[in-house]
C-alpha atoms as a PDB file:
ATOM      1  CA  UNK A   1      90.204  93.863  93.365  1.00  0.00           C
ATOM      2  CA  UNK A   2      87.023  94.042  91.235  1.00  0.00           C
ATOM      3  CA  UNK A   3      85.680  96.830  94.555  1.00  0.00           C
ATOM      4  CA  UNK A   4      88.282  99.267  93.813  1.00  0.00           C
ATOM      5  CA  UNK A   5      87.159  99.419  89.871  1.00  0.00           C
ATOM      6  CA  UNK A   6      83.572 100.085  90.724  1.00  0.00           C
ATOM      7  CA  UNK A   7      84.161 102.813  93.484  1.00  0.00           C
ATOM      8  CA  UNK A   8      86.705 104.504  91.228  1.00  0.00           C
ATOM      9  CA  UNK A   9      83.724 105.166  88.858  1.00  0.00           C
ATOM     10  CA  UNK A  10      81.289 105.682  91.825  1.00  0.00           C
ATOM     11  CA  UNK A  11      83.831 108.237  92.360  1.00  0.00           C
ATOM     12  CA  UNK A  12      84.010 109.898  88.729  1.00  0.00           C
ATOM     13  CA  UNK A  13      79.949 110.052  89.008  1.00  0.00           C
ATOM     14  CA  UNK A  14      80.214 111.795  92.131  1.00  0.00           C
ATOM     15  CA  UNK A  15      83.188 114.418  91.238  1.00  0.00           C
ATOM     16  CA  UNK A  16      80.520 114.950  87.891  1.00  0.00           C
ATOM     17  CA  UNK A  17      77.250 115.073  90.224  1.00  0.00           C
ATOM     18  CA  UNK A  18      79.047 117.731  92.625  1.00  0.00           C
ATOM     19  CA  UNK A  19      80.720 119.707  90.118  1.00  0.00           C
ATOM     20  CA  UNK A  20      82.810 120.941  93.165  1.00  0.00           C
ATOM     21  CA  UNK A  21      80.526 121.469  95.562  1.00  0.00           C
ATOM     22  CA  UNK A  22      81.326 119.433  98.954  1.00  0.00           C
ATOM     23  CA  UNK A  23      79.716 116.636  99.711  1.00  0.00           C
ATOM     24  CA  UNK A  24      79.075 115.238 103.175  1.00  0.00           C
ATOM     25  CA  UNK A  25      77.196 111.719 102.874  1.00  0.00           C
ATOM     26  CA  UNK A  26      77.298 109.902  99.806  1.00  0.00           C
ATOM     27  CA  UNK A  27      74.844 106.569  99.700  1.00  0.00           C
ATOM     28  CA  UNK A  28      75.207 103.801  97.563  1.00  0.00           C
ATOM     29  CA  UNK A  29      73.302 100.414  97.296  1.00  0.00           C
ATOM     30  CA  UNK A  30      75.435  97.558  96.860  1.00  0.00           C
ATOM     31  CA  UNK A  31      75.266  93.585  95.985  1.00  0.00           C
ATOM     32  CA  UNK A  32      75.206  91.643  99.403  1.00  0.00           C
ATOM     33  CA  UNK A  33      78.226  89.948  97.565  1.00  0.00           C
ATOM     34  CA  UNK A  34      80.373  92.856  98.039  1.00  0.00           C
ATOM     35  CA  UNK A  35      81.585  93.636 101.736  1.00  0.00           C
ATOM     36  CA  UNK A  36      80.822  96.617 102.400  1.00  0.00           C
ATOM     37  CA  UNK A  37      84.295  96.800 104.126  1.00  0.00           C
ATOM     38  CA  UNK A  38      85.608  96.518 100.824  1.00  0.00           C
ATOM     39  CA  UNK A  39      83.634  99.450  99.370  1.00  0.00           C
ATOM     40  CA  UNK A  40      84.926 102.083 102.578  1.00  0.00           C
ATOM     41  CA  UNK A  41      88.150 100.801 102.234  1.00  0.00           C
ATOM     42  CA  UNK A  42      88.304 101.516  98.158  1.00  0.00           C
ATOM     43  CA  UNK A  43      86.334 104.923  99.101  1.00  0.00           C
ATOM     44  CA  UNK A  44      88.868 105.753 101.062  1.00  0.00           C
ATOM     45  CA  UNK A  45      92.039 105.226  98.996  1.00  0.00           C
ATOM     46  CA  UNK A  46      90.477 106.553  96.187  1.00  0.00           C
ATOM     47  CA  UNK A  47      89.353 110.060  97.605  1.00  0.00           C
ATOM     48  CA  UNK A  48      92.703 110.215  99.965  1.00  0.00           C
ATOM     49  CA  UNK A  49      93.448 113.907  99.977  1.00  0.00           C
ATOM     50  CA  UNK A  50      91.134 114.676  97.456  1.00  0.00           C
ATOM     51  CA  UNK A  51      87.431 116.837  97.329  1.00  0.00           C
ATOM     52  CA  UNK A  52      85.890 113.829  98.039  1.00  0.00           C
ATOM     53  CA  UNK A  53      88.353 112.871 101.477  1.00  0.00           C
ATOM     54  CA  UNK A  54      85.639 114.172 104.294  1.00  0.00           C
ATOM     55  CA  UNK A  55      82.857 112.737 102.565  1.00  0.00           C
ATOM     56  CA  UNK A  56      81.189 109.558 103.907  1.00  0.00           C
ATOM     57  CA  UNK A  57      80.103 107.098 102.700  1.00  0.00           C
ATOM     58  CA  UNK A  58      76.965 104.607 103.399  1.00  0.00           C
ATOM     59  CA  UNK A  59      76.470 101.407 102.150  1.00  0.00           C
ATOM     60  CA  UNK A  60      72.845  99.696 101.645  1.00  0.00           C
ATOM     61  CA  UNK A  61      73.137  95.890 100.565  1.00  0.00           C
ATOM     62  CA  UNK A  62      70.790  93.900  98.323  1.00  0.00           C
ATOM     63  CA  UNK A  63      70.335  90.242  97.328  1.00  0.00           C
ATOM     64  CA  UNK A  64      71.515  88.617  94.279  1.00  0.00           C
ATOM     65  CA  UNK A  65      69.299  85.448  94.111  1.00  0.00           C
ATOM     66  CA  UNK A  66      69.725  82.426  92.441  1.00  0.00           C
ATOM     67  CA  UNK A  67      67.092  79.620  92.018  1.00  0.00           C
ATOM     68  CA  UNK A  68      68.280  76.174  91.204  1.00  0.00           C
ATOM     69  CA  UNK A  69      66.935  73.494  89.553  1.00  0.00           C
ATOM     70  CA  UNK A  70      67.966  71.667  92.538  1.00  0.00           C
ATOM     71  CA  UNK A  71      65.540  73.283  94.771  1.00  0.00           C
ATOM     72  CA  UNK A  72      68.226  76.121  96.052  1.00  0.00           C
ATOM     73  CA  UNK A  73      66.509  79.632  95.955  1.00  0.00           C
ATOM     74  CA  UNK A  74      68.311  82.383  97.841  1.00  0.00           C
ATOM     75  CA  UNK A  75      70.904  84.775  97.985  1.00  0.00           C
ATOM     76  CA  UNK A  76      74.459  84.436  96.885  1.00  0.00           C
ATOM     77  CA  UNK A  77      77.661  85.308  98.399  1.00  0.00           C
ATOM     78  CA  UNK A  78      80.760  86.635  97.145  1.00  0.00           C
ATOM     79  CA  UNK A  79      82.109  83.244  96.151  1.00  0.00           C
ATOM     80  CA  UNK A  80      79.043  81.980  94.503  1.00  0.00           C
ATOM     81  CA  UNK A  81      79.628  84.456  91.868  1.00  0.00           C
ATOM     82  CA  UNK A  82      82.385  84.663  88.983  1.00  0.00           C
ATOM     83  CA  UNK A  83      82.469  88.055  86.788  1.00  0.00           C
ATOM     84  CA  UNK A  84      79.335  89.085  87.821  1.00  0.00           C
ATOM     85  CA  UNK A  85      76.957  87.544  85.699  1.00  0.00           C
ATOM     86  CA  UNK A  86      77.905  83.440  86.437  1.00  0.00           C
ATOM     87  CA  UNK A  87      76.408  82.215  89.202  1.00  0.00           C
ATOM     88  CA  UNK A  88      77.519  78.900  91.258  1.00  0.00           C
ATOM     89  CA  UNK A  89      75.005  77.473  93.173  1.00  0.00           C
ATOM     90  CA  UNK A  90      76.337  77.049  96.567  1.00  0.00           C
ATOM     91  CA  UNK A  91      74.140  73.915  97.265  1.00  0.00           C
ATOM     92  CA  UNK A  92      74.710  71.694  93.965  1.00  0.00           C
ATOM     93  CA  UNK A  93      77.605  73.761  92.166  1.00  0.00           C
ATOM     94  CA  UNK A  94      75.371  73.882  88.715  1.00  0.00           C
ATOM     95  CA  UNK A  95      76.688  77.140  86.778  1.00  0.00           C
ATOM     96  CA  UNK A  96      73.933  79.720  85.589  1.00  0.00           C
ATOM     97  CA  UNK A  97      74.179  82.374  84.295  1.00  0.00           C
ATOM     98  CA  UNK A  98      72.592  85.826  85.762  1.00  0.00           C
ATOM     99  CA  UNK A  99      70.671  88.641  84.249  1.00  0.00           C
ATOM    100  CA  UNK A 100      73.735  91.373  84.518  1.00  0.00           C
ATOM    101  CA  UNK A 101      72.552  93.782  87.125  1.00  0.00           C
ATOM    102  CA  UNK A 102      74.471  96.696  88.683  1.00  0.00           C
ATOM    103  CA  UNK A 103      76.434  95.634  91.807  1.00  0.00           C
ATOM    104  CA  UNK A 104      76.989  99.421  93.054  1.00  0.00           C
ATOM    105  CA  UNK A 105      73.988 102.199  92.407  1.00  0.00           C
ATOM    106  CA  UNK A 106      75.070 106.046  93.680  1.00  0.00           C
ATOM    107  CA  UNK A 107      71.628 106.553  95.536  1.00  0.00           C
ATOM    108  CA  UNK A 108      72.067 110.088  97.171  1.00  0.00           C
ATOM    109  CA  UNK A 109      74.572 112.668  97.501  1.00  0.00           C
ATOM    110  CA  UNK A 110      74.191 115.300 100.502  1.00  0.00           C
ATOM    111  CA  UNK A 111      75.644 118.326 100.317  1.00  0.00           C
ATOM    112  CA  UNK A 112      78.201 119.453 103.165  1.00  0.00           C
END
């Protein structure tokens, strides 16, 4: 599960960020192609009885977009993507390739 490799260095960042200090909301902005299910339920396992365990955490989605040269041009789900950085375009199943951008940003971390 691709999710649980980019929390568990959402969750290094954090542990750094905090330096032991609690932490009551953490807020992260996310690719619409990652449920944001998916991210709690990572967050979750990975902080299990840990500093972290109390915290929560919010999830703000963006868009990755794709424009076709078959006249698609909007966002892209889970399955139109492949590593991150290949795009499939869910209209005429062309293959692109993406400008690697980062599919989980820590945005804010509020102190308990």
């Amino acid at each position: 599960m691709h999710e649980v490799s980019l929390v568990a260095d959402l969750v290094d960042a954090i542990t750094r960020q905090a330096g032991g200090r609690p932490v009551a909301v953490v807020r992260v902005r996310h690719a619409s192609s990652i449920t944001p299910a998916s991210l709690q339920q990572a967050f979750a396992m990975l902080t299990e009885g840990g500093p972290l365990a109390s915290s929560e955490l919010t999830c703000e989605p963006f868009d990755i977009e794709l424009t076709c040269g078959c006249g698609f041009h909007g966002p892209l789900g889970h399955d139109d993507l492949v590593g991150g950085s290949i795009a499939v375009c869910p209209s005429c199943g062309a293959i692109s390739t993406l400008h690697r951008t980062a599919e989980l940003e820590l945005l804010e971390l509020v102190p308990a």
